[in-house]
N, C-alpha and C. Protein backbone atom coordinates (compact mmCIF):
# COMPACT_ATOMS: atom_id res chain seq x y z
N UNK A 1 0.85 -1.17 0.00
CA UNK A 1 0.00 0.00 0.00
C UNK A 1 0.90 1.23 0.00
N UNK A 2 0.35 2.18 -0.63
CA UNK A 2 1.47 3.39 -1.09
C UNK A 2 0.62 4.59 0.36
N UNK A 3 1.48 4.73 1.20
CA UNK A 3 1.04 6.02 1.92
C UNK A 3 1.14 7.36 1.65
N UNK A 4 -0.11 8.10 1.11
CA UNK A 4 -0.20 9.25 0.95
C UNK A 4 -0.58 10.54 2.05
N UNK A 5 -0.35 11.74 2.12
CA UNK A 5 -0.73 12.37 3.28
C UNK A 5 -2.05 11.91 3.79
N UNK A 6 -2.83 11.90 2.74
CA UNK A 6 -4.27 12.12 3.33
C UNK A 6 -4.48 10.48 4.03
N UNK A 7 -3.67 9.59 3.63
CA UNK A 7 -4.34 8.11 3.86
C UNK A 7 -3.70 8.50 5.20
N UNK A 8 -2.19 9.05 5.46
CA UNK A 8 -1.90 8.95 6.91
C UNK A 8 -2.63 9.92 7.95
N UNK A 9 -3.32 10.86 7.48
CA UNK A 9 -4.40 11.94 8.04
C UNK A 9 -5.15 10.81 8.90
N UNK A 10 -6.11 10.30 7.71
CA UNK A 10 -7.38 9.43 8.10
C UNK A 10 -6.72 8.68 9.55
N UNK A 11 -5.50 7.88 9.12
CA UNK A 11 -5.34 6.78 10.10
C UNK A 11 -4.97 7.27 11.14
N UNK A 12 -4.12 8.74 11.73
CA UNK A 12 -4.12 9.21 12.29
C UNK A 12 -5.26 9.81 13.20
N UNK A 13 -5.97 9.85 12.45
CA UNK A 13 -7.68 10.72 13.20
C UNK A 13 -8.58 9.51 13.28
N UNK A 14 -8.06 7.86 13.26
CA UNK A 14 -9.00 7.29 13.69
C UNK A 14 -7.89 6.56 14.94
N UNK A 15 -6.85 7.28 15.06
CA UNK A 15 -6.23 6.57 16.72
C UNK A 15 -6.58 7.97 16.90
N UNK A 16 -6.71 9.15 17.17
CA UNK A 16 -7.42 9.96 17.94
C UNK A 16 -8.88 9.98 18.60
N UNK A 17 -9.42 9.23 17.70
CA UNK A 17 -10.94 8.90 17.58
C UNK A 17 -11.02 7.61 18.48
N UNK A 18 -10.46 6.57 18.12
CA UNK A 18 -10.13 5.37 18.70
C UNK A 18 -11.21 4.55 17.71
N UNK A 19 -11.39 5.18 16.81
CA UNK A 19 -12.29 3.98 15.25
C UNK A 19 -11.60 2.70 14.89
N UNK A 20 -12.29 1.76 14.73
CA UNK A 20 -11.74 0.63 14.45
C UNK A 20 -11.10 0.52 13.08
N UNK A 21 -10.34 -0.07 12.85
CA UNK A 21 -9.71 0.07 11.57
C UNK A 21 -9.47 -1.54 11.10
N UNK A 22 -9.80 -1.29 10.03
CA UNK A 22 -9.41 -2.97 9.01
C UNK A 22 -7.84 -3.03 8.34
N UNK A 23 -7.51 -4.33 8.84
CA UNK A 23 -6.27 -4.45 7.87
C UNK A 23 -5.78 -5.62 7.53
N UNK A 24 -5.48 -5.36 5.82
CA UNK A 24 -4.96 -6.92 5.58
C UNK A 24 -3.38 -6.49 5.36
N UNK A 25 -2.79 -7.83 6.09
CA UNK A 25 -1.36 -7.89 5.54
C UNK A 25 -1.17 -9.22 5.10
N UNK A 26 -0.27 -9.90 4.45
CA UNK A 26 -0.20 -10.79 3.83
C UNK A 26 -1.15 -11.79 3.79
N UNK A 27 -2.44 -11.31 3.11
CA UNK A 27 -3.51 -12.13 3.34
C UNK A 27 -4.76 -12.03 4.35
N UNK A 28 -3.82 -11.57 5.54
CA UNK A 28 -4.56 -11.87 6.40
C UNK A 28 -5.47 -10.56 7.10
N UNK A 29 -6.83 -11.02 7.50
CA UNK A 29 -7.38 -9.75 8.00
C UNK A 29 -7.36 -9.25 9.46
N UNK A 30 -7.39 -8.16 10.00
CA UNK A 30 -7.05 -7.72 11.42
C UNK A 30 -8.10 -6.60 11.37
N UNK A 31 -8.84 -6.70 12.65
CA UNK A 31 -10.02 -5.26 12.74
C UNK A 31 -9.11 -5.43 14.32
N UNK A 32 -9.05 -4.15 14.37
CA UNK A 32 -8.12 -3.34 15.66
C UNK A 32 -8.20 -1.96 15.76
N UNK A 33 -8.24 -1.37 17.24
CA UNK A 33 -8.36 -0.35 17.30
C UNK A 33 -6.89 0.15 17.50
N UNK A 34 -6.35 1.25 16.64
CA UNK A 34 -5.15 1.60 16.57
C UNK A 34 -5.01 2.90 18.02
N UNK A 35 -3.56 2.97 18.26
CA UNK A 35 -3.48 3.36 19.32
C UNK A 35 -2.23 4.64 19.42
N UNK A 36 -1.25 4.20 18.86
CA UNK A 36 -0.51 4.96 18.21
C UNK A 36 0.62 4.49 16.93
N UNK A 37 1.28 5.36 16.44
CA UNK A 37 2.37 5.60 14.94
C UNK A 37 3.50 5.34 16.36
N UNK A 38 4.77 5.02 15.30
CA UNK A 38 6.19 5.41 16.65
C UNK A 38 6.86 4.39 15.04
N UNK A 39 8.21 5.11 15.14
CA UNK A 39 9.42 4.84 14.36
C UNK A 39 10.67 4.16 15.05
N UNK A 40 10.58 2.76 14.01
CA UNK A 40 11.67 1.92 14.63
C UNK A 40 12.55 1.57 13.75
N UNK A 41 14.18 2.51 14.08
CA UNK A 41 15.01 2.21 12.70
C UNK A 41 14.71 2.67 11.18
N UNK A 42 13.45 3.83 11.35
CA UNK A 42 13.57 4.07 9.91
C UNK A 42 12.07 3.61 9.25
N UNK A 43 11.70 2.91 9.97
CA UNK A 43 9.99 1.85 9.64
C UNK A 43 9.22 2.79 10.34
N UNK A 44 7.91 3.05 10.15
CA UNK A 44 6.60 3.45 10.64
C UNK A 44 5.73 2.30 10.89
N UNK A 45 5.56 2.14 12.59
CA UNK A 45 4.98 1.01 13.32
C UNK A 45 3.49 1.74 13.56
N UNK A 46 2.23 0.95 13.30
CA UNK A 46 1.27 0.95 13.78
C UNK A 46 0.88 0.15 15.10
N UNK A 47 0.86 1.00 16.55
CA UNK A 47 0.41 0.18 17.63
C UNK A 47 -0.93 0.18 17.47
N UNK A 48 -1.60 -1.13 18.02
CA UNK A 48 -2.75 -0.76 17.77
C UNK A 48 -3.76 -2.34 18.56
N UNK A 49 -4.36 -2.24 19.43
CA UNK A 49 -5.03 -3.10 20.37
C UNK A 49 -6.45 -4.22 19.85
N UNK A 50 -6.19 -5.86 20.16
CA UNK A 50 -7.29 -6.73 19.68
C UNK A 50 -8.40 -5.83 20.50
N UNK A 51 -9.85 -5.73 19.73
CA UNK A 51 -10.89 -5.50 20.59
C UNK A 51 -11.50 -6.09 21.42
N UNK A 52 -11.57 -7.77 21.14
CA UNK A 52 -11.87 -8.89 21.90
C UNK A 52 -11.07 -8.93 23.52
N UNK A 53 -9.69 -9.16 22.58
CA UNK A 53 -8.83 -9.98 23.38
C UNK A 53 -8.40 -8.60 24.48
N UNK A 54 -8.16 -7.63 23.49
CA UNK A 54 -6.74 -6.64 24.08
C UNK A 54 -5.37 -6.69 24.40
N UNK A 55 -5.12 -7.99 23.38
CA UNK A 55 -3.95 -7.99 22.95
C UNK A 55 -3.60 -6.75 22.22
N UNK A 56 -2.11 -6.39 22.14
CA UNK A 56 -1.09 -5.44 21.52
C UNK A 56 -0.51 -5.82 20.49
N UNK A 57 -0.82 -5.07 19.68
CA UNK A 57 -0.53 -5.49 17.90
C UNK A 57 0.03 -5.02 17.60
N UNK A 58 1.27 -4.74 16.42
CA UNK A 58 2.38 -4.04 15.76
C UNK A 58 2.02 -4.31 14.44
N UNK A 59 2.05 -3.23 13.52
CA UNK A 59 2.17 -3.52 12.14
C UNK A 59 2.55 -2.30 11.41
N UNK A 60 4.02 -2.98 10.82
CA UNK A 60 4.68 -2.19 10.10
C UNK A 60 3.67 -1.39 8.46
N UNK A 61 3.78 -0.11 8.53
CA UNK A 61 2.99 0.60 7.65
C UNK A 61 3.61 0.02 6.14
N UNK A 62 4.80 -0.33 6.16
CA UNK A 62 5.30 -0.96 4.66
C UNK A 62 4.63 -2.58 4.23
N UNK A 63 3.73 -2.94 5.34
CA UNK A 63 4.00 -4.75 4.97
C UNK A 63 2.37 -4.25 4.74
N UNK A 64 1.24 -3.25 5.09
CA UNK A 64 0.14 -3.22 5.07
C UNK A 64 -0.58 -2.90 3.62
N UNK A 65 -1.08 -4.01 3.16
CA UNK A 65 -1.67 -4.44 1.67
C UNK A 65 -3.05 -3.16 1.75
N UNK A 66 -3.55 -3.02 2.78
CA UNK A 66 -4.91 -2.41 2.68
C UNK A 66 -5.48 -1.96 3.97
N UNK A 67 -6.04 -1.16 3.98
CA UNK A 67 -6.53 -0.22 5.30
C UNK A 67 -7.71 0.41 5.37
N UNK A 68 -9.18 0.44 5.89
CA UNK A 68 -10.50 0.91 5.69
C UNK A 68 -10.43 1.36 7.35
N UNK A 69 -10.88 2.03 7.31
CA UNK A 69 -11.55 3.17 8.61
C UNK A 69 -13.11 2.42 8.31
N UNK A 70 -13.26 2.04 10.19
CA UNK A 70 -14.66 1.13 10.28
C UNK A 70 -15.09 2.33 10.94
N UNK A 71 -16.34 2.52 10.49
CA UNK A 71 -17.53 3.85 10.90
C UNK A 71 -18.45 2.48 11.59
């Protein structure tokens, strides 16, 4: 997925919001509420929490195939 300002706007204003967000990475799908951005080595990390579980999730913004803001 190619990050443009506005796509990092949105994802930004839905960890302010605390909106659930969809994401596939290699295949696979993840609905999580994101929590914060933070830079490791150069990478842009998405923290971001299971809603169920509340497990703590990491996902690098380069490996993320696709991203929808859940209203």
């Amino acid at each position: 997925m190619s990050w443009n300002p506005r796509g990092l706007d949105r994802l930004e204003r839905a960890i302010s919001d605390g909106t659930r967000v969809q994401i596939y990475r290699r295949g696979t799908e993840f609905i999580v509420v994101p929590r914060s951005l933070r830079t490791v080595y150069g990478a842009e990390i998405l923290v971001a929490r299971h809603p169920n579980t509340g497990d703590e999730m990491e996902f690098r913004l380069d490996e993320v195939d696709h991203l929808e803001i859940l209203r």
